[in-house]
N, C-alpha and C. Protein backbone atom coordinates (compact mmCIF):
# COMPACT_ATOMS: atom_id res chain seq x y z
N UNK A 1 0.84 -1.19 0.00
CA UNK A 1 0.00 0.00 0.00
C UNK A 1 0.88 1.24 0.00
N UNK A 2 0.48 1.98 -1.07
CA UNK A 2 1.11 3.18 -0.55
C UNK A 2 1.20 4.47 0.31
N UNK A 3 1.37 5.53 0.75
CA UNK A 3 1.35 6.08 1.59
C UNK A 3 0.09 7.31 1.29
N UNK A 4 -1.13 7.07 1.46
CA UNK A 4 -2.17 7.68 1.44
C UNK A 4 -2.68 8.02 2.82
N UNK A 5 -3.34 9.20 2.61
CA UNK A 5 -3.74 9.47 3.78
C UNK A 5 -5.37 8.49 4.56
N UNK A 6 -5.21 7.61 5.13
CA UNK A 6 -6.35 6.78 5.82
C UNK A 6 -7.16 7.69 6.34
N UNK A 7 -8.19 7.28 5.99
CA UNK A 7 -8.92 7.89 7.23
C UNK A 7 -9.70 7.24 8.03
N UNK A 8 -9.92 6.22 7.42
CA UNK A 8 -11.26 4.98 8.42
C UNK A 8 -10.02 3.64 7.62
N UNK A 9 -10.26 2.74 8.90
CA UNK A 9 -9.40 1.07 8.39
C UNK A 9 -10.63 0.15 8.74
N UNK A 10 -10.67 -0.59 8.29
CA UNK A 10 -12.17 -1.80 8.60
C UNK A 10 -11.18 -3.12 8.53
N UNK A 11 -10.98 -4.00 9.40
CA UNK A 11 -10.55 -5.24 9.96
C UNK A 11 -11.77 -5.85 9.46
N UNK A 12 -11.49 -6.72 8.63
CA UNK A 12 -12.72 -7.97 8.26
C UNK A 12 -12.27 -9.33 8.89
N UNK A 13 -10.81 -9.29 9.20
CA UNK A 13 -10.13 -10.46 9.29
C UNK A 13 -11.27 -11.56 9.83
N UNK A 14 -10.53 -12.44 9.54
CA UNK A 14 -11.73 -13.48 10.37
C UNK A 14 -13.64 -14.48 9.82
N UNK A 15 -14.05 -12.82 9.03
CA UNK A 15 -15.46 -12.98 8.38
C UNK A 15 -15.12 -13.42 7.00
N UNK A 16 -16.98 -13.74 6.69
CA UNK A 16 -16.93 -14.48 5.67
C UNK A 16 -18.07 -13.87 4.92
N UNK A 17 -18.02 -14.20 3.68
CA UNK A 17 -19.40 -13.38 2.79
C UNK A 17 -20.43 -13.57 3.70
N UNK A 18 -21.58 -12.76 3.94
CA UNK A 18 -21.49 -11.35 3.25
C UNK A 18 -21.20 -10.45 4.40
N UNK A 19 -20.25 -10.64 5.45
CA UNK A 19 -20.23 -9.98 6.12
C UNK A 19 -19.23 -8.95 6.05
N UNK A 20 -18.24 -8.85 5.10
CA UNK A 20 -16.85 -7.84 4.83
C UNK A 20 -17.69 -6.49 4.38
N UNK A 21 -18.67 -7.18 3.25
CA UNK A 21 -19.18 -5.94 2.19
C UNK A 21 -20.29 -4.84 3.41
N UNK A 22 -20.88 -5.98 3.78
CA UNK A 22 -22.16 -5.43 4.82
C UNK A 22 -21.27 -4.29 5.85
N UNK A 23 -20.02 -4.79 6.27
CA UNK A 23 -19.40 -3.44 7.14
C UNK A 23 -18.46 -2.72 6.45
N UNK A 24 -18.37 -2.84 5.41
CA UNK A 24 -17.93 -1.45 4.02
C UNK A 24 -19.01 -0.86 4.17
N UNK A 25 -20.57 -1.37 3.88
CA UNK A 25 -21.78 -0.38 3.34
C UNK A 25 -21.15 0.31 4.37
N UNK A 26 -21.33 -0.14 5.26
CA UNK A 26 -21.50 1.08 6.86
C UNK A 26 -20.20 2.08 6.89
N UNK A 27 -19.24 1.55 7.04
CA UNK A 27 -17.97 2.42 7.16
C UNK A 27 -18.32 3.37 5.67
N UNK A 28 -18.64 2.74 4.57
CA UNK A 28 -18.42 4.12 3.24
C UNK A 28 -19.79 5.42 4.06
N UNK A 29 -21.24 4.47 4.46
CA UNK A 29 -21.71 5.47 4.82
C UNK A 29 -20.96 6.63 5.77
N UNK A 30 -20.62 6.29 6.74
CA UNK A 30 -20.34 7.18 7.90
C UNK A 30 -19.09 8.18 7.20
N UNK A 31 -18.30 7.69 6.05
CA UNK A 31 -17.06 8.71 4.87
C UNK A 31 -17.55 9.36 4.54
N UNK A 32 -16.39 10.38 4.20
CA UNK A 32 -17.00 11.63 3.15
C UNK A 32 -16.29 11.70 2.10
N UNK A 33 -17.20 12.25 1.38
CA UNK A 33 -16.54 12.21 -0.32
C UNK A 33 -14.93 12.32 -0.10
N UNK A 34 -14.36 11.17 -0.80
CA UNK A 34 -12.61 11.72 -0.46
C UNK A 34 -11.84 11.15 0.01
N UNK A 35 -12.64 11.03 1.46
CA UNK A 35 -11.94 9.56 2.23
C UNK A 35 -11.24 8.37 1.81
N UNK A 36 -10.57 7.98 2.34
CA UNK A 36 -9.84 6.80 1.96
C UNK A 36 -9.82 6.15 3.28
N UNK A 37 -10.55 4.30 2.78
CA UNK A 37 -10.52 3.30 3.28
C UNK A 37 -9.90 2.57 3.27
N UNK A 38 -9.49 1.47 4.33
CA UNK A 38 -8.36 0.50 4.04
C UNK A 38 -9.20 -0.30 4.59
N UNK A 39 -8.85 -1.78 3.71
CA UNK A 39 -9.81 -2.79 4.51
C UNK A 39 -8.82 -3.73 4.31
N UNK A 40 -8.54 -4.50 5.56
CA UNK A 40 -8.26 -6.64 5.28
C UNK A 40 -9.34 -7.30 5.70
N UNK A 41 -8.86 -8.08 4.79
CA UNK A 41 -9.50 -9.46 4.45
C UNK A 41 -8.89 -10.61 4.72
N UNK A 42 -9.55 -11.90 5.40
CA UNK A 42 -8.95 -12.97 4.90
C UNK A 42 -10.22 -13.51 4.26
N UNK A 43 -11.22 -13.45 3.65
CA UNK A 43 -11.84 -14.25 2.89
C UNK A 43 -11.58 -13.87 1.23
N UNK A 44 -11.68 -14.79 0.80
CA UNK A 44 -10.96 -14.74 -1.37
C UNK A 44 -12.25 -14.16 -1.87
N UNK A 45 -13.36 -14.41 -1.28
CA UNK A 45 -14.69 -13.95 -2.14
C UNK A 45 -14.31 -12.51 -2.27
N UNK A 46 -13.77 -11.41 -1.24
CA UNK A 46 -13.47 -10.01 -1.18
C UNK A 46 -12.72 -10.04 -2.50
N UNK A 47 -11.93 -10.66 -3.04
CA UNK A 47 -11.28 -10.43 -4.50
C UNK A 47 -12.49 -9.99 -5.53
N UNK A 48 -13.22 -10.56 -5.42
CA UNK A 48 -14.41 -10.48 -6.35
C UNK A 48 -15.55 -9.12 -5.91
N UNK A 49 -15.56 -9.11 -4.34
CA UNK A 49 -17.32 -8.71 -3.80
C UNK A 49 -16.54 -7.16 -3.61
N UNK A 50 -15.61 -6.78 -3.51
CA UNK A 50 -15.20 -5.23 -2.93
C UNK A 50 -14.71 -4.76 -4.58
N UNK A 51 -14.27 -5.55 -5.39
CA UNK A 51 -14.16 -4.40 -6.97
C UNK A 51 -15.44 -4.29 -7.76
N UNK A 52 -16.14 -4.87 -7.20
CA UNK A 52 -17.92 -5.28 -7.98
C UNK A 52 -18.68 -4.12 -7.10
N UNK A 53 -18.51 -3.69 -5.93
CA UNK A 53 -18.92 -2.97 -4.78
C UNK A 53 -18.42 -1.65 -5.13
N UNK A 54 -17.50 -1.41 -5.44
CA UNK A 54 -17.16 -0.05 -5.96
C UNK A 54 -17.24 -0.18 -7.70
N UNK A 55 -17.61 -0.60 -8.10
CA UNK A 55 -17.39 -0.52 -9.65
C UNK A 55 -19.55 0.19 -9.81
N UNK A 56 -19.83 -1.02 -8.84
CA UNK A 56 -21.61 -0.90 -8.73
C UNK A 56 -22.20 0.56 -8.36
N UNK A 57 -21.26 1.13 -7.16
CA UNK A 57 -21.21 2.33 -6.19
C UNK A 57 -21.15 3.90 -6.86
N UNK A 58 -19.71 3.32 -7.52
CA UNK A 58 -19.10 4.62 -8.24
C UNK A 58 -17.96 5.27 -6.90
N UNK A 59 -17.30 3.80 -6.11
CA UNK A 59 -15.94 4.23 -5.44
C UNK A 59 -14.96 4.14 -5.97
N UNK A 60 -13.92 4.17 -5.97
CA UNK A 60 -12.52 4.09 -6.55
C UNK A 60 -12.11 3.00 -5.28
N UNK A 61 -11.40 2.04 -6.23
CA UNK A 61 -10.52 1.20 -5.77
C UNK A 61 -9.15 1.51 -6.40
N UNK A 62 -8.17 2.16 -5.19
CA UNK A 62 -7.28 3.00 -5.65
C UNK A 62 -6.20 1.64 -5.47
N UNK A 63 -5.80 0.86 -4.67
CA UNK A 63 -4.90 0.10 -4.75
C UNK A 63 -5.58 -1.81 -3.93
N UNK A 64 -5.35 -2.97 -4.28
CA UNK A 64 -5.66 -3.94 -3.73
C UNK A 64 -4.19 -4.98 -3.80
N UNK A 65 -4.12 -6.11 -3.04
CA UNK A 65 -3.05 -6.47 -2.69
C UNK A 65 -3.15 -7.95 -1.69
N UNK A 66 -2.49 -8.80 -1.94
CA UNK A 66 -2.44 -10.07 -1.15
C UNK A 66 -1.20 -10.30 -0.62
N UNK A 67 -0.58 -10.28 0.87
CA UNK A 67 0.21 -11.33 1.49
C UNK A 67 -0.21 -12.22 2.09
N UNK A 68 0.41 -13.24 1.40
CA UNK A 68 -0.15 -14.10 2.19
C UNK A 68 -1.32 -15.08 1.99
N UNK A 69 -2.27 -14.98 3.22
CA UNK A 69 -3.79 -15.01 3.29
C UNK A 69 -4.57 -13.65 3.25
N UNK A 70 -3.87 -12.96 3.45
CA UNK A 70 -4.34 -11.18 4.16
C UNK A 70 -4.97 -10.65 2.85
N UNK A 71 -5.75 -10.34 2.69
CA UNK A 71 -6.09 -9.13 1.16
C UNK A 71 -6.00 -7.78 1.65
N UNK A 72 -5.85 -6.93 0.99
CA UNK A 72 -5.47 -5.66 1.65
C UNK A 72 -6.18 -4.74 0.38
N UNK A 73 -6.81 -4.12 0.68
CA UNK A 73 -7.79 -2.97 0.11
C UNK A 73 -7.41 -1.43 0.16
N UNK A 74 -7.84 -0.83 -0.79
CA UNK A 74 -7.74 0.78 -0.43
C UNK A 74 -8.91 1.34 -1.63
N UNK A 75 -9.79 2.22 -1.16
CA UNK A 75 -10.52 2.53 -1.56
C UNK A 75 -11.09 3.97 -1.22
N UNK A 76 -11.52 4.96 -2.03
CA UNK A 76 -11.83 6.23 -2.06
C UNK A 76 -13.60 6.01 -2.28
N UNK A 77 -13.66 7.09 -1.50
CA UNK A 77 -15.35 7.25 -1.58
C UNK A 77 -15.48 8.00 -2.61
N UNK A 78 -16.22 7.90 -3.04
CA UNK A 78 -17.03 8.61 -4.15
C UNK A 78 -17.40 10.08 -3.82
């Protein structure tokens, strides 16, 4: 990841569909236009359900990334 300014991080670690996306809705609600999110993951469905989620939205998925098991997200609100 590169050095962007965070402003909200969401820990999914652990969950499983549909529970990563269900606490994005919430965290993008409570953002403001601009913001930048960081989310991990360890579930693989997030490869698929968080670029479909902003592509659907109209967020920017500014950078995504795997070590590991870990998925690692970055995403701009709309």
């Amino acid at each position: 990841m590169t050095a962007q300014t965070i402003s909200h991080t969401l820990d999914t670690t652990g969950l499983i569909c549909p529970e990563p996306i269900m606490l994005l809705h919430k965290t993008i609600r409570q953002a403001k236009s601009g913001e930048h999110i960081k989310i991990l993951a360890t579930d693989p469905a997030t490869t698929r359900d968080i670029p479909n989620f902003c592509r659907h939205l109209g967020h920017e998925l500014l950078e995504h990334s795997q070590e590991g098991e870990m998925y690692h997200y970055l995403i701009a609100k709309k």
